[in-house]
C-alpha atoms as a PDB file:
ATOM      1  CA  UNK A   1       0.000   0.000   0.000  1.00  0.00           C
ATOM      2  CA  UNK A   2       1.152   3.402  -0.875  1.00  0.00           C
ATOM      3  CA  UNK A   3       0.818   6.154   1.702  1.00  0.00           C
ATOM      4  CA  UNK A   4       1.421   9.994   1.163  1.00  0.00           C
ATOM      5  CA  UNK A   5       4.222  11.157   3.843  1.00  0.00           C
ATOM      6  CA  UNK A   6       3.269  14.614   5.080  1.00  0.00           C
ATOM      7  CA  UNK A   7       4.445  17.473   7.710  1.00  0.00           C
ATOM      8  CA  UNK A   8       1.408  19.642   8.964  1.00  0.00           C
ATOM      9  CA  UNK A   9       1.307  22.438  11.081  1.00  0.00           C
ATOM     10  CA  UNK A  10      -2.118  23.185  12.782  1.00  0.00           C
ATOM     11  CA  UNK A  11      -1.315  26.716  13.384  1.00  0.00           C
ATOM     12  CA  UNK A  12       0.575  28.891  10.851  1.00  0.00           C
ATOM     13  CA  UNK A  13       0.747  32.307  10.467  1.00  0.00           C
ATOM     14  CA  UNK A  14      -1.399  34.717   8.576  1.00  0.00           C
ATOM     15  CA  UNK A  15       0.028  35.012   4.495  1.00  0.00           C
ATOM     16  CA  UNK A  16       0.777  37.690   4.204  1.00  0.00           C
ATOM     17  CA  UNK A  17       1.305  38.809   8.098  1.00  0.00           C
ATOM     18  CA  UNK A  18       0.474  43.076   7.724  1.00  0.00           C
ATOM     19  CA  UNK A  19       2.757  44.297   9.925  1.00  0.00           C
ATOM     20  CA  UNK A  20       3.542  48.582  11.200  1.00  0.00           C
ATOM     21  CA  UNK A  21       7.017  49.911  10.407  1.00  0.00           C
ATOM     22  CA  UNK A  22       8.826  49.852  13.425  1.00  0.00           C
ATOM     23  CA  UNK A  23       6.899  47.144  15.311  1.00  0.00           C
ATOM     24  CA  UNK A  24       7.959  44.044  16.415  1.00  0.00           C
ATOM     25  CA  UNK A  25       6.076  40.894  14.636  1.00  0.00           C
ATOM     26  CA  UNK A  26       5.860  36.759  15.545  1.00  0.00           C
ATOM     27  CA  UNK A  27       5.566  34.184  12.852  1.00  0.00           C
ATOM     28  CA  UNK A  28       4.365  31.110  14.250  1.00  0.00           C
ATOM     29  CA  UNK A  29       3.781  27.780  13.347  1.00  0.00           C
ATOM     30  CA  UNK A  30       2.361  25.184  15.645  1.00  0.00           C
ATOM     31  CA  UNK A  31       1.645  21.801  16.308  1.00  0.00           C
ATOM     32  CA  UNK A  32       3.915  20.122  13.322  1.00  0.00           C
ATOM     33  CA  UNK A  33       3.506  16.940  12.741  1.00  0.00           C
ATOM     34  CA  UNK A  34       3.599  14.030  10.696  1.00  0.00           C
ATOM     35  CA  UNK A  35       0.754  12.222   9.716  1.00  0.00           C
ATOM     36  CA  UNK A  36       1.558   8.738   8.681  1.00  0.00           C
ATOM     37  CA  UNK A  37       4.936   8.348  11.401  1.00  0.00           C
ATOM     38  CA  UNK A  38       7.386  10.447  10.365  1.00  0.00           C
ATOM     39  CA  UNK A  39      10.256  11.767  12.089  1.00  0.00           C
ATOM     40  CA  UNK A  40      11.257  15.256  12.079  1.00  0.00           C
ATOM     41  CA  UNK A  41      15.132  15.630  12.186  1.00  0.00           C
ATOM     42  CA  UNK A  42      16.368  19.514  11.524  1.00  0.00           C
ATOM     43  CA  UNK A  43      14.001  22.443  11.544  1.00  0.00           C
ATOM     44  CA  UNK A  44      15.724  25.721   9.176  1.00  0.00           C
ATOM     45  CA  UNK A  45      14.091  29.688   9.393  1.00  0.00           C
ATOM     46  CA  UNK A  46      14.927  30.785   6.344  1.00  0.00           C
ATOM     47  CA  UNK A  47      14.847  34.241   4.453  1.00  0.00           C
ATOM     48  CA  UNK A  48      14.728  34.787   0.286  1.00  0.00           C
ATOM     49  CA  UNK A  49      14.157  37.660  -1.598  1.00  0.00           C
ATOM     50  CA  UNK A  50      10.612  37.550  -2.845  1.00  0.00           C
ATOM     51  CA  UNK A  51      11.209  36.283  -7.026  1.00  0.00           C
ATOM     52  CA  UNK A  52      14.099  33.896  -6.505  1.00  0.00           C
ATOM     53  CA  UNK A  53      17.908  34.156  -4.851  1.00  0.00           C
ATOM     54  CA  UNK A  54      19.453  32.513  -2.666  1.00  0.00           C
ATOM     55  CA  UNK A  55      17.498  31.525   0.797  1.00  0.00           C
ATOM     56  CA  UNK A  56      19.648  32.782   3.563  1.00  0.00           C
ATOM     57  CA  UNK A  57      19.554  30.195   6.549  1.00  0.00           C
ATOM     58  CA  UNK A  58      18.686  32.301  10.058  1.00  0.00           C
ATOM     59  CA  UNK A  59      18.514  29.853  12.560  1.00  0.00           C
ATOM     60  CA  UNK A  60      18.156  25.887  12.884  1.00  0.00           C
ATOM     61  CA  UNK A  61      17.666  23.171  15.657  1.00  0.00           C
ATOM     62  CA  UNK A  62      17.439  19.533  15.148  1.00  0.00           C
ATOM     63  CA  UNK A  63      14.627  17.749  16.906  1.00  0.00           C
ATOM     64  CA  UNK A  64      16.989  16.633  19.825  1.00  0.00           C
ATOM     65  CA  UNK A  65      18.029  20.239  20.631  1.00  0.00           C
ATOM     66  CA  UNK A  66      17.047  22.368  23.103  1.00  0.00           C
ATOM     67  CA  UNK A  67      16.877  25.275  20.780  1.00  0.00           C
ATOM     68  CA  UNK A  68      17.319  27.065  17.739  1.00  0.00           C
ATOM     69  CA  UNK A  69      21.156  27.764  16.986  1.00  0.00           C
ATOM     70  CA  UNK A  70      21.392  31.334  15.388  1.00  0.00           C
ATOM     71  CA  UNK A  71      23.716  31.418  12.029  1.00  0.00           C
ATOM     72  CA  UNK A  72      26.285  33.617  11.952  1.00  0.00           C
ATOM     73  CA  UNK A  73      24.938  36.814  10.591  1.00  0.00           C
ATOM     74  CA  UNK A  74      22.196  36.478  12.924  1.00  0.00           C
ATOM     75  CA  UNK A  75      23.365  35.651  16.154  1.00  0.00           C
ATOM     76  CA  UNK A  76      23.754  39.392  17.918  1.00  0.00           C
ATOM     77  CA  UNK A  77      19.583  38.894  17.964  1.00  0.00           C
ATOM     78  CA  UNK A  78      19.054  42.012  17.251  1.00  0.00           C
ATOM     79  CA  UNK A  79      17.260  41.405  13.891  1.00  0.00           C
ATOM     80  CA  UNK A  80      15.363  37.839  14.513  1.00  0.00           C
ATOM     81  CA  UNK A  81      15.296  35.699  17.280  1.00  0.00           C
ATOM     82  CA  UNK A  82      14.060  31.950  16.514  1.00  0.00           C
ATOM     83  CA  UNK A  83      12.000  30.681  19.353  1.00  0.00           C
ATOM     84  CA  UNK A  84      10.939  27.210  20.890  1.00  0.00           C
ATOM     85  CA  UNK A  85       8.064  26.126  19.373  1.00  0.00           C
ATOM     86  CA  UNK A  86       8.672  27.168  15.514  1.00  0.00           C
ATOM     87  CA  UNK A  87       8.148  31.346  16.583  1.00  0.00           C
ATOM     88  CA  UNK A  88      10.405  33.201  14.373  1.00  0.00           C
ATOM     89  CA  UNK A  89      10.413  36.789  16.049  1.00  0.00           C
ATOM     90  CA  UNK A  90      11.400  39.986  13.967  1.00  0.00           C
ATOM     91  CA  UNK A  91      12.355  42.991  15.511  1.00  0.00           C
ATOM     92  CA  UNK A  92      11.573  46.953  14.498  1.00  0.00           C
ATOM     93  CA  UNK A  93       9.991  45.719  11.429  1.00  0.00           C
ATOM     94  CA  UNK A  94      11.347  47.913   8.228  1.00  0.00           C
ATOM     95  CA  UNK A  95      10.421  48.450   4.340  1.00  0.00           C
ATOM     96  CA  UNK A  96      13.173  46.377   3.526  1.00  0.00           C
ATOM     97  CA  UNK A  97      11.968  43.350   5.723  1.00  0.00           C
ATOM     98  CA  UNK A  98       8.691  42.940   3.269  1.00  0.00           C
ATOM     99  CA  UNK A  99      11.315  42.234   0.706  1.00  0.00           C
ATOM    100  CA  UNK A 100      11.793  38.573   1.860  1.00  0.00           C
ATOM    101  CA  UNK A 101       9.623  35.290   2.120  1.00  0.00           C
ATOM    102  CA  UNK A 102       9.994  34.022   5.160  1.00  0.00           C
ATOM    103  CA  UNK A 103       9.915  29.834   5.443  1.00  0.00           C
ATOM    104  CA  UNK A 104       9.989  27.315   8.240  1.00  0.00           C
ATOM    105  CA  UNK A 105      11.620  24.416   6.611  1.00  0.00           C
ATOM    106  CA  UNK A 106      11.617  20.976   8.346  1.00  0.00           C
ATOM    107  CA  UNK A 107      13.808  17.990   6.964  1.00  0.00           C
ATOM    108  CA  UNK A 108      11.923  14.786   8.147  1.00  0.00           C
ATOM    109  CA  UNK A 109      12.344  11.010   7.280  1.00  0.00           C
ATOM    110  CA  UNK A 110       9.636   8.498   6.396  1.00  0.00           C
ATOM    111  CA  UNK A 111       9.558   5.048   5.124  1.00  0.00           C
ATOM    112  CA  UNK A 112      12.475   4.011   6.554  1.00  0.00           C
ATOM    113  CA  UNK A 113      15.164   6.602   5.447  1.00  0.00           C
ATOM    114  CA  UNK A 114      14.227   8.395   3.075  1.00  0.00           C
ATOM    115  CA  UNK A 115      14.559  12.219   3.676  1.00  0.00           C
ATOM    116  CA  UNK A 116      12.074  14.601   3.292  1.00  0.00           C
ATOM    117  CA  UNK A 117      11.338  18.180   3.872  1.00  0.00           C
ATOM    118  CA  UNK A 118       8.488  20.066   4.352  1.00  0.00           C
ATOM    119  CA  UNK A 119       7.882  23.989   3.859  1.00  0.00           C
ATOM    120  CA  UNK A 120       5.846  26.624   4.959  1.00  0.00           C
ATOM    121  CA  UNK A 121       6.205  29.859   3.394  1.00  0.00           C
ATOM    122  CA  UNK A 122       4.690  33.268   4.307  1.00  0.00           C
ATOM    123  CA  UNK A 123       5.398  36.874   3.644  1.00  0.00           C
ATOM    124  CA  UNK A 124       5.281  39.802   5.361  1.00  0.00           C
ATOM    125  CA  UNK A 125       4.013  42.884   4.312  1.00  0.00           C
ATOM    126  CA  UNK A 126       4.977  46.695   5.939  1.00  0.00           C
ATOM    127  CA  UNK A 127       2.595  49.562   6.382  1.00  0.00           C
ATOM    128  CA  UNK A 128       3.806  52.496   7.143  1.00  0.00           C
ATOM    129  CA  UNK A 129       3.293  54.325  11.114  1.00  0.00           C
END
């Protein structure tokens, strides 16, 4: 029998997430889970321009973590902050920050080995204050 492997989150944020310049906003996704026994393994926040590039990696964890590890160019915290429980938290929201998609990637295995991944993708868009 052939089954369909598949991530869900129950919760995800609003696409797009309106947001006021200079605010602080939370992009959440909750309650991810497989639905036919799969096994999440590495969780990624990740940031692309919106129409292509390259995705820039923000923060991962793997499942057995106790948190998300901050990558390099985001690790003073005082742009994003990736929180327990898939939150990825950006701070003084600006123009510029509606440029990007932002994604919660998760890299999970099913049947077995094989490796899968799962995205969520939202945007955020930036009114002015």
């Amino acid at each position: 029998m052939i089954s369909e492997s598949a991530i869900v989150c129950q919760v995800q944020p609003a696409n797009p997430t309106i947001v006021l310049r200079g605010e602080d906003v939370s992009l959440n996704w909750e309650s991810c889970e497989g639905n036919a026994g799969e096994a999440i393994r590495i969780l990624y926040f990740k940031r692309e321009m919106r129409g292509g590039g390259v995705p820039e990696n923000i923060a991962s964890r793997r499942e057995t973590d106790g948190g998300f590890a901050m990558s390099a160019p985001f690790r003073d915290k005082k742009k994003f902050d990736a929180r327990a429980l898939q939150e990825l938290k950006i701070f003084n929201v600006q123009t510029n920050d509606g440029s990007y998609a932002y994604t919660l990637e998760i890299q999970y295995t099913a049947n077995g080995n094989e490796t899968f991944i799962g995205s969520f993708r939202v945007f955020v868009e930036v009114k002015g204050k």
